[in-house]
PDB file of N, CA and C in Angstrom:
ATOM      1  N   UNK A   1     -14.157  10.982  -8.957  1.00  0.00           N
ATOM      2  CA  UNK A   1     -12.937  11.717  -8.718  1.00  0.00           C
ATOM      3  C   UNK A   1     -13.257  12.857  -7.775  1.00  0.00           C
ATOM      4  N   UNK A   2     -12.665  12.693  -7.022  1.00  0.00           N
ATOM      5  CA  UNK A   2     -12.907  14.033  -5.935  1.00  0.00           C
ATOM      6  C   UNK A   2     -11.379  15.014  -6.212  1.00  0.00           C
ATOM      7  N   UNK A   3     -12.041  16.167  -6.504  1.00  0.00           N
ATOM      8  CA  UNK A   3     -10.919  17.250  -6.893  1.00  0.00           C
ATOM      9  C   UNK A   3     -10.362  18.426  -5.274  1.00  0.00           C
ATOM     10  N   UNK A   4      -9.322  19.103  -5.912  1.00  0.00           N
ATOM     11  CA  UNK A   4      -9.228  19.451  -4.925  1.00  0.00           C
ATOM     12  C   UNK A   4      -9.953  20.657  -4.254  1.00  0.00           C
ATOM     13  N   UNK A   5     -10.089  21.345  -3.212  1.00  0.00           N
ATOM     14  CA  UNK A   5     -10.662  22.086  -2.338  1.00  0.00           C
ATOM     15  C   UNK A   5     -10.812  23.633  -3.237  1.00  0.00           C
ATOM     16  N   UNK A   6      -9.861  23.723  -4.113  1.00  0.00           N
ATOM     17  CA  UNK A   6     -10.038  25.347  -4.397  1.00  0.00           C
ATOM     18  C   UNK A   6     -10.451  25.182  -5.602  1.00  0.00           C
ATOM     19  N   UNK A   7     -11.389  24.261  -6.507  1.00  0.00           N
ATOM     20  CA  UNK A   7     -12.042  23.527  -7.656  1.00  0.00           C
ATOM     21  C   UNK A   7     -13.562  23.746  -7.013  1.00  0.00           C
ATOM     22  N   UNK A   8     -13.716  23.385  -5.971  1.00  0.00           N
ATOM     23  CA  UNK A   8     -15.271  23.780  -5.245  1.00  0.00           C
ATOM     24  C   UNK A   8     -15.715  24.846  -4.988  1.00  0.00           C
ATOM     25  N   UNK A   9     -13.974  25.354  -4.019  1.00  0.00           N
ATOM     26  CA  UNK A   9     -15.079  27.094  -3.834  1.00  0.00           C
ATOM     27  C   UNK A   9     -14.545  27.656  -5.416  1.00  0.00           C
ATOM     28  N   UNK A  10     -14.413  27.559  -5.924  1.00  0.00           N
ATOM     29  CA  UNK A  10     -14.422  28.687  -7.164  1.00  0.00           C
ATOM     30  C   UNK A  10     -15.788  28.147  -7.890  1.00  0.00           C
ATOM     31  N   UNK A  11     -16.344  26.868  -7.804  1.00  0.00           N
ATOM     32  CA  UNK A  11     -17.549  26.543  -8.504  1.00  0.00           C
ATOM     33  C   UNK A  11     -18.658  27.205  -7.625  1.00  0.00           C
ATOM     34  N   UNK A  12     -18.660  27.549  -5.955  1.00  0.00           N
ATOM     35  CA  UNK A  12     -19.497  27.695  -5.510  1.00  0.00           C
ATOM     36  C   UNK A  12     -19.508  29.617  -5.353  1.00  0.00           C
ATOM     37  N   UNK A  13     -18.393  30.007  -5.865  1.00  0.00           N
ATOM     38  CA  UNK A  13     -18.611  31.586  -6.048  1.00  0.00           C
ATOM     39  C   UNK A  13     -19.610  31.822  -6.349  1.00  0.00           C
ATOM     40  N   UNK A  14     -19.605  31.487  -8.486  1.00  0.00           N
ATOM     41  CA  UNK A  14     -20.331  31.711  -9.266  1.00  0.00           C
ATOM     42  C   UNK A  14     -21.847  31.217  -8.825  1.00  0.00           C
ATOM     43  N   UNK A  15     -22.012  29.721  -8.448  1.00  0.00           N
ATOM     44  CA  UNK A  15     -23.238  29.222  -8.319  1.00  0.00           C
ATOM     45  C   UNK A  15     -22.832  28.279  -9.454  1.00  0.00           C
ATOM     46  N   UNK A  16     -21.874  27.863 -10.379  1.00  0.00           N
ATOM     47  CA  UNK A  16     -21.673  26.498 -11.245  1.00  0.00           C
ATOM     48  C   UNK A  16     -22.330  25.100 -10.323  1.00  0.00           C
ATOM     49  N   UNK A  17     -23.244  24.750 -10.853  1.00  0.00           N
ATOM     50  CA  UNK A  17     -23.472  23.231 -10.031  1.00  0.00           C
ATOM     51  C   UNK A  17     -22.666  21.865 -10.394  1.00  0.00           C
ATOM     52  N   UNK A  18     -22.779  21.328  -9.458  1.00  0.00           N
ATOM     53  CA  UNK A  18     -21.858  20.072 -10.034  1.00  0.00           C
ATOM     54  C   UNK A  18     -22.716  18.659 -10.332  1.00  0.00           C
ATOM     55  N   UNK A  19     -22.281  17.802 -10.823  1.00  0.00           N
ATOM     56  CA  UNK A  19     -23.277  16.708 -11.016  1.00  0.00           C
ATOM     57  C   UNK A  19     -21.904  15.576 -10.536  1.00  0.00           C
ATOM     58  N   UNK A  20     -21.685  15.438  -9.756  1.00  0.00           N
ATOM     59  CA  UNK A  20     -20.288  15.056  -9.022  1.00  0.00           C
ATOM     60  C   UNK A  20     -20.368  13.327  -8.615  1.00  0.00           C
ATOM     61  N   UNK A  21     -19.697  12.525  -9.396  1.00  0.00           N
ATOM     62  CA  UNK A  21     -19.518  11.251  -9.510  1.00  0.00           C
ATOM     63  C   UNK A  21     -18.529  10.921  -7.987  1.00  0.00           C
ATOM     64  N   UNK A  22     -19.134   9.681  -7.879  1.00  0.00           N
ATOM     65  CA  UNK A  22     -18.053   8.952  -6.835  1.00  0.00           C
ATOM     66  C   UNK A  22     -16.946   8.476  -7.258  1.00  0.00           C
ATOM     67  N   UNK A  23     -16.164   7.937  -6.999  1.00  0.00           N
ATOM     68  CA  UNK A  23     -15.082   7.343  -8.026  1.00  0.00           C
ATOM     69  C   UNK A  23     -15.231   6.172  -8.609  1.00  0.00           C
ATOM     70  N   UNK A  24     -16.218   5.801  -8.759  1.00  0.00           N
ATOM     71  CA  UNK A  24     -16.397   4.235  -9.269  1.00  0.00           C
ATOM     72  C   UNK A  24     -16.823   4.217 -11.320  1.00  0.00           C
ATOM     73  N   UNK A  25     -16.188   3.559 -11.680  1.00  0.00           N
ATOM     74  CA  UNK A  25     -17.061   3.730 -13.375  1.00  0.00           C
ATOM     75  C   UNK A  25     -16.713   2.520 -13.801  1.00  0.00           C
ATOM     76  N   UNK A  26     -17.261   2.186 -15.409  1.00  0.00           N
ATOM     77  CA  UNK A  26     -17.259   1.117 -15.943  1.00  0.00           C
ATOM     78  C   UNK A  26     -15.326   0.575 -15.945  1.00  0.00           C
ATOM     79  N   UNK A  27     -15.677  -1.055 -15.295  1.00  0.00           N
ATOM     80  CA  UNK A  27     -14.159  -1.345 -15.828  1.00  0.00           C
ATOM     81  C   UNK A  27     -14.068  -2.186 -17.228  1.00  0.00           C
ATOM     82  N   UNK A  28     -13.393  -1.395 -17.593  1.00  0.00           N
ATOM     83  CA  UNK A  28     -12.925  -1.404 -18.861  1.00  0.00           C
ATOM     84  C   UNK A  28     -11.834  -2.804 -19.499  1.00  0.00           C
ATOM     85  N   UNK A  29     -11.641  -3.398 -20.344  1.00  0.00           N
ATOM     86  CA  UNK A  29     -10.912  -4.556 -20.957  1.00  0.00           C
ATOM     87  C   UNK A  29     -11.342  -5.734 -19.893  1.00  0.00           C
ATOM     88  N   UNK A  30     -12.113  -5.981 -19.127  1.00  0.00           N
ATOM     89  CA  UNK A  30     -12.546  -6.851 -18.201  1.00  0.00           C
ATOM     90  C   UNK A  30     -11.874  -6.775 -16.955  1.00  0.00           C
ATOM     91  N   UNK A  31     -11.459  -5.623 -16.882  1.00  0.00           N
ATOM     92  CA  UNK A  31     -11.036  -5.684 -15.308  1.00  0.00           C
ATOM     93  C   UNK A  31     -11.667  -5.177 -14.546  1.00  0.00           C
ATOM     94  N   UNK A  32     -12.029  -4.794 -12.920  1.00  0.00           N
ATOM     95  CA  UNK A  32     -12.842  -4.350 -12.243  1.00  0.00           C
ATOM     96  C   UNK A  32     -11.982  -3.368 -11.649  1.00  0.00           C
ATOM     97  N   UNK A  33     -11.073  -2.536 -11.996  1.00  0.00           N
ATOM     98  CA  UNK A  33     -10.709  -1.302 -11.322  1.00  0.00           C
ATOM     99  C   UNK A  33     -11.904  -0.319 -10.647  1.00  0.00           C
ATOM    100  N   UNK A  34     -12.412  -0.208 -11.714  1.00  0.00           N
ATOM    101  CA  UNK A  34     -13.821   0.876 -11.216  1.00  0.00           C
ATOM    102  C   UNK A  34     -14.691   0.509 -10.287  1.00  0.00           C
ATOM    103  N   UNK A  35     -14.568  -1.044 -10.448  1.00  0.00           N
ATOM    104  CA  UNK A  35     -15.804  -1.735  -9.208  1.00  0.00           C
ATOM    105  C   UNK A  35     -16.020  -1.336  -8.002  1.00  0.00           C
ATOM    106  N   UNK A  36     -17.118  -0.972  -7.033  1.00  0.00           N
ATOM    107  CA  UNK A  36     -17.154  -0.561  -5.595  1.00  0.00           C
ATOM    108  C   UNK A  36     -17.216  -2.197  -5.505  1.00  0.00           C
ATOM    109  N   UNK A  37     -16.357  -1.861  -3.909  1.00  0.00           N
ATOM    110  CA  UNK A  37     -16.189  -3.550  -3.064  1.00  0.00           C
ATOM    111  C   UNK A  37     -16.933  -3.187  -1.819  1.00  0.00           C
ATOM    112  N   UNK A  38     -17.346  -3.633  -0.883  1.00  0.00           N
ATOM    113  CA  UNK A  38     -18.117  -3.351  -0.135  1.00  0.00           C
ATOM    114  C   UNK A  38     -17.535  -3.653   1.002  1.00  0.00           C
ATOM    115  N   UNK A  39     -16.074  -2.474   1.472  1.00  0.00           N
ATOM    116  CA  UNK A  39     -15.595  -2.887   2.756  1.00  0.00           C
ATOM    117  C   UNK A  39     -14.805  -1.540   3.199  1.00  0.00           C
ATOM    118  N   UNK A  40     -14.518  -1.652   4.671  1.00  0.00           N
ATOM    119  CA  UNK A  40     -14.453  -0.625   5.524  1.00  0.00           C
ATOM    120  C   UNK A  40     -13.556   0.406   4.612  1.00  0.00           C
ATOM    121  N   UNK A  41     -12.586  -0.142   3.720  1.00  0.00           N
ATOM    122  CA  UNK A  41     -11.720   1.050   3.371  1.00  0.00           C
ATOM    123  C   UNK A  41     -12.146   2.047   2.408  1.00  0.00           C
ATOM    124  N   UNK A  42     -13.407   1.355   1.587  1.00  0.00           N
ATOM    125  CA  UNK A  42     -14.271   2.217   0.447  1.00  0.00           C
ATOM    126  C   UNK A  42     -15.278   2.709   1.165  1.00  0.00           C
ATOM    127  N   UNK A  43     -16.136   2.342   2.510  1.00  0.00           N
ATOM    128  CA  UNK A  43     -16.991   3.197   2.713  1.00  0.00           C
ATOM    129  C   UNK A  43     -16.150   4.412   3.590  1.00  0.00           C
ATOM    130  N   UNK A  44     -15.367   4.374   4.333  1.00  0.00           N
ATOM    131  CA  UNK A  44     -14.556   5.144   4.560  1.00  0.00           C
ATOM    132  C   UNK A  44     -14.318   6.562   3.563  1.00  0.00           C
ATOM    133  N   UNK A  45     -13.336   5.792   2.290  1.00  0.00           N
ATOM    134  CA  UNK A  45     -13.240   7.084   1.937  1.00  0.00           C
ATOM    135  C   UNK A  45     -14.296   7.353   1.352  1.00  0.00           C
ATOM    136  N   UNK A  46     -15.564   6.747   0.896  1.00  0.00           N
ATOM    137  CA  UNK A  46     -16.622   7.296   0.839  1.00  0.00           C
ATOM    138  C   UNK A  46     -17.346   8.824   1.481  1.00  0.00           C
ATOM    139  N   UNK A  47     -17.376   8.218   3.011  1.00  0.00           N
ATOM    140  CA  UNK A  47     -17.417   8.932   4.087  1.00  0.00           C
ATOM    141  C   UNK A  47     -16.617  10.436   4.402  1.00  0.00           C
ATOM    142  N   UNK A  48     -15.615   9.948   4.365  1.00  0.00           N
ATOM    143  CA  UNK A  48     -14.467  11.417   4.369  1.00  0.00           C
ATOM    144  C   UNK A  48     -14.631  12.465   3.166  1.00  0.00           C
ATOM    145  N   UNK A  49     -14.813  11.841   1.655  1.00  0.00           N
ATOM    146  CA  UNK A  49     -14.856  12.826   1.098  1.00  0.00           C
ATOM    147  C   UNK A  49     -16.560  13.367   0.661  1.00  0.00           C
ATOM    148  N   UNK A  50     -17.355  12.462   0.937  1.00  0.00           N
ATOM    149  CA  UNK A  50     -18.731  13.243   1.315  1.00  0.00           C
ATOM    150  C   UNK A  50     -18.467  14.161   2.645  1.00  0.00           C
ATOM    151  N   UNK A  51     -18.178  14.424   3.730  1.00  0.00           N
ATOM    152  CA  UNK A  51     -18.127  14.946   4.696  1.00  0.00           C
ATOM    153  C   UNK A  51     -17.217  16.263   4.259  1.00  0.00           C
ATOM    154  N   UNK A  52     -16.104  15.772   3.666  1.00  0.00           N
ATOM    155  CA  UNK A  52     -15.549  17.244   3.495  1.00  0.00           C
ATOM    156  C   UNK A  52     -16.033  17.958   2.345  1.00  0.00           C
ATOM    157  N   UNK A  53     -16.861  17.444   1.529  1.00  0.00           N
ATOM    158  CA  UNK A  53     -17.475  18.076   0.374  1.00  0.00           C
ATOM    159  C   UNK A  53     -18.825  18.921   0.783  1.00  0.00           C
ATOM    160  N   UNK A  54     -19.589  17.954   1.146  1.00  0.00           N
ATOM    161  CA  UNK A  54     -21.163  18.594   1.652  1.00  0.00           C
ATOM    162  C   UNK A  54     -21.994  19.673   1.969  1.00  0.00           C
ATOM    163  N   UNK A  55     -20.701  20.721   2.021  1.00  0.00           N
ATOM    164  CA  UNK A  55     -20.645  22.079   3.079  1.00  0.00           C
ATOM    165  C   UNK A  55     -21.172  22.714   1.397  1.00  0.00           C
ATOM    166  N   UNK A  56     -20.673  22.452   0.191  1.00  0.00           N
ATOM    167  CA  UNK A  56     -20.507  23.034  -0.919  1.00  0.00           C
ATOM    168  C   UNK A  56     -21.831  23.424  -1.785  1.00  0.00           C
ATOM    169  N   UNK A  57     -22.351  24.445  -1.743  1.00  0.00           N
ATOM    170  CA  UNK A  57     -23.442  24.460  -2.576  1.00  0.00           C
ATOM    171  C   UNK A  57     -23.056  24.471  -4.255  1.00  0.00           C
ATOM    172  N   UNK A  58     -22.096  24.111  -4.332  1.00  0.00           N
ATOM    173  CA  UNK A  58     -21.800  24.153  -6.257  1.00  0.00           C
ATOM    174  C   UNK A  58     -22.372  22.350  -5.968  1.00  0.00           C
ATOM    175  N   UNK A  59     -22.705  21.605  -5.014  1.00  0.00           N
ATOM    176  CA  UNK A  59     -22.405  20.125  -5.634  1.00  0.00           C
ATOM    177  C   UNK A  59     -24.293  19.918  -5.425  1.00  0.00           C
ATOM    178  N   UNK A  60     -25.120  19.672  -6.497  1.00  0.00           N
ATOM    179  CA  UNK A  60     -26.387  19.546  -6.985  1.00  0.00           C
ATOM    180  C   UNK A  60     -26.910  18.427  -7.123  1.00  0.00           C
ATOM    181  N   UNK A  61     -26.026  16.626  -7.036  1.00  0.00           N
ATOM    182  CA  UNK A  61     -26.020  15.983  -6.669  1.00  0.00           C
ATOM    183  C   UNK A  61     -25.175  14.604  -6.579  1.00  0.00           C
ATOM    184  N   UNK A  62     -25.390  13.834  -5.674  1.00  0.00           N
ATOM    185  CA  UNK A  62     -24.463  12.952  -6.177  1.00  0.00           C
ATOM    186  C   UNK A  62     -24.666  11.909  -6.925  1.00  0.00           C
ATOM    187  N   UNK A  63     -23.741  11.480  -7.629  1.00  0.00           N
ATOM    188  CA  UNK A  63     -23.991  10.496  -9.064  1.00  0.00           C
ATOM    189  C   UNK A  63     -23.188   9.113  -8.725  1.00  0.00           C
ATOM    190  N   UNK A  64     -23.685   7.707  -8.398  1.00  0.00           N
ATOM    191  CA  UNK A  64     -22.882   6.847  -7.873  1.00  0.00           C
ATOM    192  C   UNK A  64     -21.161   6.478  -8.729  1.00  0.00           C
ATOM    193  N   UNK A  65     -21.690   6.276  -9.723  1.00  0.00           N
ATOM    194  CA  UNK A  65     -20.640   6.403 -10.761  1.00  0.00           C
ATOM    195  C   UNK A  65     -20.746   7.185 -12.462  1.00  0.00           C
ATOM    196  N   UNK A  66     -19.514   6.425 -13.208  1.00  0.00           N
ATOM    197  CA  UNK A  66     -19.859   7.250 -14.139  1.00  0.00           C
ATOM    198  C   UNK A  66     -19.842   5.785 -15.284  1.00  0.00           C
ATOM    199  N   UNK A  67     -20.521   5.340 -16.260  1.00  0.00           N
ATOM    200  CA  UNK A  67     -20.792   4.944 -17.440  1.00  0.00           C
ATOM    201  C   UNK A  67     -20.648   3.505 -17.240  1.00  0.00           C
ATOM    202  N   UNK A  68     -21.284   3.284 -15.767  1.00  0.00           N
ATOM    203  CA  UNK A  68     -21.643   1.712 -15.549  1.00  0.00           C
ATOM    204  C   UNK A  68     -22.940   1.191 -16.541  1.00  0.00           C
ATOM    205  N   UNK A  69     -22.623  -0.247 -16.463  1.00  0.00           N
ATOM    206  CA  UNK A  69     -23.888  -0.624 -17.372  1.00  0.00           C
ATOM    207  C   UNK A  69     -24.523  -2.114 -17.087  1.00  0.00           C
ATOM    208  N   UNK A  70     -23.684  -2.537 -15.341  1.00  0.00           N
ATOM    209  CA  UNK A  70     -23.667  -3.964 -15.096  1.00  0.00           C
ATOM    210  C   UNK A  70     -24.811  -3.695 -14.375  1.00  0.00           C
ATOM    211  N   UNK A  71     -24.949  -4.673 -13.053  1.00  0.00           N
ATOM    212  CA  UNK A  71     -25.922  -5.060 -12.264  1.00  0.00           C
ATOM    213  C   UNK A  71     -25.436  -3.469 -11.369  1.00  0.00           C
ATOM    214  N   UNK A  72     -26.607  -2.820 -10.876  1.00  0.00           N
ATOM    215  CA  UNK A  72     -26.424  -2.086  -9.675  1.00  0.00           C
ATOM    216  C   UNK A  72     -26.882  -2.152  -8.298  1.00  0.00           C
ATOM    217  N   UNK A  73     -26.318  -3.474  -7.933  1.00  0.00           N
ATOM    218  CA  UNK A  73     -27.078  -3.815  -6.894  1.00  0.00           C
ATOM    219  C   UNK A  73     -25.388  -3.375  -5.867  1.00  0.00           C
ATOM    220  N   UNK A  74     -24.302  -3.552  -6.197  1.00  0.00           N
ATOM    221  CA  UNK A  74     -23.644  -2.937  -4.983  1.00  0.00           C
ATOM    222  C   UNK A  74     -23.974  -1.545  -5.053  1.00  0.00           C
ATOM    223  N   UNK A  75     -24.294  -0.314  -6.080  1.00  0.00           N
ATOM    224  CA  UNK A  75     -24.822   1.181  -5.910  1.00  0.00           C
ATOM    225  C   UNK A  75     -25.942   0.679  -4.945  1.00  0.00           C
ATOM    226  N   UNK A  76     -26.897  -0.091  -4.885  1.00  0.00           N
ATOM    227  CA  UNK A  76     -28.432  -0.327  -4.474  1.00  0.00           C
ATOM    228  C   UNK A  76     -27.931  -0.168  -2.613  1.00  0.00           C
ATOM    229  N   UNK A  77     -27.201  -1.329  -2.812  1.00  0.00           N
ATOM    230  CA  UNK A  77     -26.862  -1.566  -0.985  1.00  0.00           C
ATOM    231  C   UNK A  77     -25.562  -1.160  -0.460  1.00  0.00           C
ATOM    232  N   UNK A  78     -24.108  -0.798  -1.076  1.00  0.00           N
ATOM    233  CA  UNK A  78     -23.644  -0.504  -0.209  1.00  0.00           C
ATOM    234  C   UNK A  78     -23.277   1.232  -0.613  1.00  0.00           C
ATOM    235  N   UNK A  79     -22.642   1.934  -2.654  1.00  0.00           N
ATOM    236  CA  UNK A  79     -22.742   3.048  -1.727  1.00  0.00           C
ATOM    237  C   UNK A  79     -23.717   4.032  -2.235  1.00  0.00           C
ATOM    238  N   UNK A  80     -24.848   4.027  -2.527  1.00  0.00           N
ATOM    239  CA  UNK A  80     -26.188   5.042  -2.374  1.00  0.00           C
ATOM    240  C   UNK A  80     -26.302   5.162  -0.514  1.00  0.00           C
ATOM    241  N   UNK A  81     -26.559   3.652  -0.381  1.00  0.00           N
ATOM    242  CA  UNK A  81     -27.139   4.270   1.242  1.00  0.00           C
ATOM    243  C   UNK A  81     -25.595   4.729   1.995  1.00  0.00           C
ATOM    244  N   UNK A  82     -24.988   4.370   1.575  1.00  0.00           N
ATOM    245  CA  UNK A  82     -23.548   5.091   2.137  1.00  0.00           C
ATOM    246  C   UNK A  82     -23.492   6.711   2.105  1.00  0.00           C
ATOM    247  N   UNK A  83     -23.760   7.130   1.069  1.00  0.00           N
ATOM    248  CA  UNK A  83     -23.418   8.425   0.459  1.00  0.00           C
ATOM    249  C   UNK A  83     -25.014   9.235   1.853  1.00  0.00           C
ATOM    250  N   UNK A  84     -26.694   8.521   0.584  1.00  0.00           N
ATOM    251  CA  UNK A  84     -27.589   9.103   1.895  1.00  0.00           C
ATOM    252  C   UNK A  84     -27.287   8.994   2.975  1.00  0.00           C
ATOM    253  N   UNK A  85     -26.194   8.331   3.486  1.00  0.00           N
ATOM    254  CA  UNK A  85     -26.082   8.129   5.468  1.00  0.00           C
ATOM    255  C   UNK A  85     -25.249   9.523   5.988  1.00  0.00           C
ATOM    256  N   UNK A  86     -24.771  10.071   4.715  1.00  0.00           N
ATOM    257  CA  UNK A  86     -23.795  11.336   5.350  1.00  0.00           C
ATOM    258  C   UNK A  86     -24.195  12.649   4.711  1.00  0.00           C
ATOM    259  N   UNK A  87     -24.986  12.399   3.844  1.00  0.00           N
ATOM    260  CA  UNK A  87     -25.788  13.653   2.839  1.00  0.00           C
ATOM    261  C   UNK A  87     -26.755  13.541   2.484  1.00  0.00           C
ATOM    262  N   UNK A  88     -28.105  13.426   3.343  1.00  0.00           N
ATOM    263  CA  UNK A  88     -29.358  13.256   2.807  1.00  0.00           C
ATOM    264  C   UNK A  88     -30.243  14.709   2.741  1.00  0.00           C
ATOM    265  N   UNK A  89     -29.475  15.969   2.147  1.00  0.00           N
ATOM    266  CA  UNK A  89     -30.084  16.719   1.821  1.00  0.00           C
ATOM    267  C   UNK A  89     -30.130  17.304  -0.224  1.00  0.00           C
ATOM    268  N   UNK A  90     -29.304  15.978  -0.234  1.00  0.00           N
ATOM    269  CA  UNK A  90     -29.023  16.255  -2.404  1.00  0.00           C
ATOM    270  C   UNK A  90     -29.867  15.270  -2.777  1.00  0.00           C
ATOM    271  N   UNK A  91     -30.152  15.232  -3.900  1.00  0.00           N
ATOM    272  CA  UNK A  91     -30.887  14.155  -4.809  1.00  0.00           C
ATOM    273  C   UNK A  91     -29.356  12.761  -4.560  1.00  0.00           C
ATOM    274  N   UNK A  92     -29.461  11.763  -4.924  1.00  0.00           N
ATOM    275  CA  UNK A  92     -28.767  10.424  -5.791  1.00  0.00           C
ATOM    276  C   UNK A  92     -29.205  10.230  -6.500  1.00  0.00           C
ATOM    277  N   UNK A  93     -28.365   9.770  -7.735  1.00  0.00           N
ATOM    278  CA  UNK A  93     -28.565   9.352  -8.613  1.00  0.00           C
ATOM    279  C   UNK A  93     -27.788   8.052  -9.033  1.00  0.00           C
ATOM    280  N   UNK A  94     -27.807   6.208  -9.511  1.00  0.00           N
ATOM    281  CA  UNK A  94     -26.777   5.742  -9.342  1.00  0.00           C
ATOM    282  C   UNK A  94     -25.592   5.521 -10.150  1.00  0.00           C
ATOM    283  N   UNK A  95     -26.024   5.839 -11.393  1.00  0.00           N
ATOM    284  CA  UNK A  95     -24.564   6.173 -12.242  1.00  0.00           C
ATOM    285  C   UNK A  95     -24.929   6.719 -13.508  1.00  0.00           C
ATOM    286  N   UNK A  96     -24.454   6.981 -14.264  1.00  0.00           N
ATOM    287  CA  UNK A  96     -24.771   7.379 -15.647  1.00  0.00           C
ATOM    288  C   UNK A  96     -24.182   6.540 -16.745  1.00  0.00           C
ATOM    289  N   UNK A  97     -24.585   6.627 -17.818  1.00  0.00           N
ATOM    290  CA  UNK A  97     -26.097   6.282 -17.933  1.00  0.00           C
ATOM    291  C   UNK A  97     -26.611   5.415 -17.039  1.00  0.00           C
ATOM    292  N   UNK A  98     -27.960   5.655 -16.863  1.00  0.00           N
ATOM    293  CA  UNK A  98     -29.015   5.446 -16.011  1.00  0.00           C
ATOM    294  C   UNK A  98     -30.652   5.971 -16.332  1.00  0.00           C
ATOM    295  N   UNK A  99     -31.369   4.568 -15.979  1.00  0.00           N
ATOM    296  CA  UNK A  99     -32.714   4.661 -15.787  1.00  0.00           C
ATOM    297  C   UNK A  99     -33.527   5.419 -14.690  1.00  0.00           C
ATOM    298  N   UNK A 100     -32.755   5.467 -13.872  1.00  0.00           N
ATOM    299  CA  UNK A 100     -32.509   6.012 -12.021  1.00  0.00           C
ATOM    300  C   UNK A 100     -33.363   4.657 -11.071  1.00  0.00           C
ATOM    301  N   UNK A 101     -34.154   5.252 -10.794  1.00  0.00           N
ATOM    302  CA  UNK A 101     -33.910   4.192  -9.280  1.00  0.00           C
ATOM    303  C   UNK A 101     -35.592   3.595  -9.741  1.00  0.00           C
ATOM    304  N   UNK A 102     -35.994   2.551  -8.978  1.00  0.00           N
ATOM    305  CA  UNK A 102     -37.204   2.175  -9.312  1.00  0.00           C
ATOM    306  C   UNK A 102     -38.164   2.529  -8.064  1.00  0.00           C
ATOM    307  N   UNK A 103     -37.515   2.499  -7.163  1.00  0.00           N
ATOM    308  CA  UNK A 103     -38.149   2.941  -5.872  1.00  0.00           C
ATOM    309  C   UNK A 103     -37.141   3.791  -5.108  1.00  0.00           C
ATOM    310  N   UNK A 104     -36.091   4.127  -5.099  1.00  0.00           N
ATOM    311  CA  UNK A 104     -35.552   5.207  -4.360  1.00  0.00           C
ATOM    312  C   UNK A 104     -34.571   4.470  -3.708  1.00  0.00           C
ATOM    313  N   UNK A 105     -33.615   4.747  -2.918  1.00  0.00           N
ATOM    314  CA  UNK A 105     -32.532   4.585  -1.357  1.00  0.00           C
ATOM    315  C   UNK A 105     -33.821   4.637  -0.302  1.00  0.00           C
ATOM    316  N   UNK A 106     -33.472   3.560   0.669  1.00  0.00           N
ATOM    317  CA  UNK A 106     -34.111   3.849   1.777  1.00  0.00           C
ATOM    318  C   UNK A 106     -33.178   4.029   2.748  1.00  0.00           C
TER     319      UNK A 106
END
């Protein structure tokens, strides 16, 4: 969930850090709402709201999703290296719960 603009700077007054999810999480009753698909309109807004976020020192890192538990191989290839392609100065992490990575984003 990306919140709005005056949710950041009031986190980045204080110094509150964020542990800030993409919008993707477990889908729930068997549907894939939460699922990342791997096409121009999700890396997009991928893109836009990493770009307008990034500037923010409240955000400590990014978290691919939130309370996935399937295969993470679309976090693996399309958006970890999505996210590192526009912010490779935060940690990733690919969703929570999570083991984290076995070898990293390249």
């Amino acid at each position: 969930i990306f919140l709005p603009p005056a949710f950041y700077d009031t986190c980045d007054e204080p110094g509150i850090l964020l542990f800030h999810d993409m919008m993707y999480g477990q889908p729930w009753f068997g549907g894939t709402g939460g699922t990342p698909r791997n096409n121009p309109m999700q890396a997009a807004e991928l893109r836009h709201n990493i770009r307008n976020l990034a500037h923010h020192p409240s955000i400590a890192l990014w978290n691919g999703g939130n309370e996935w538990q399937g295969s993470l191989a679309l976090w693996e290839n399309f958006v970890m290296p999505t996210v590192l392609d526009e912010d490779a100065t935060r940690p990733i992490w690919p969703t929570s719960p999570s083991r984290g990575w076995a070898s990293g984003v390249d």
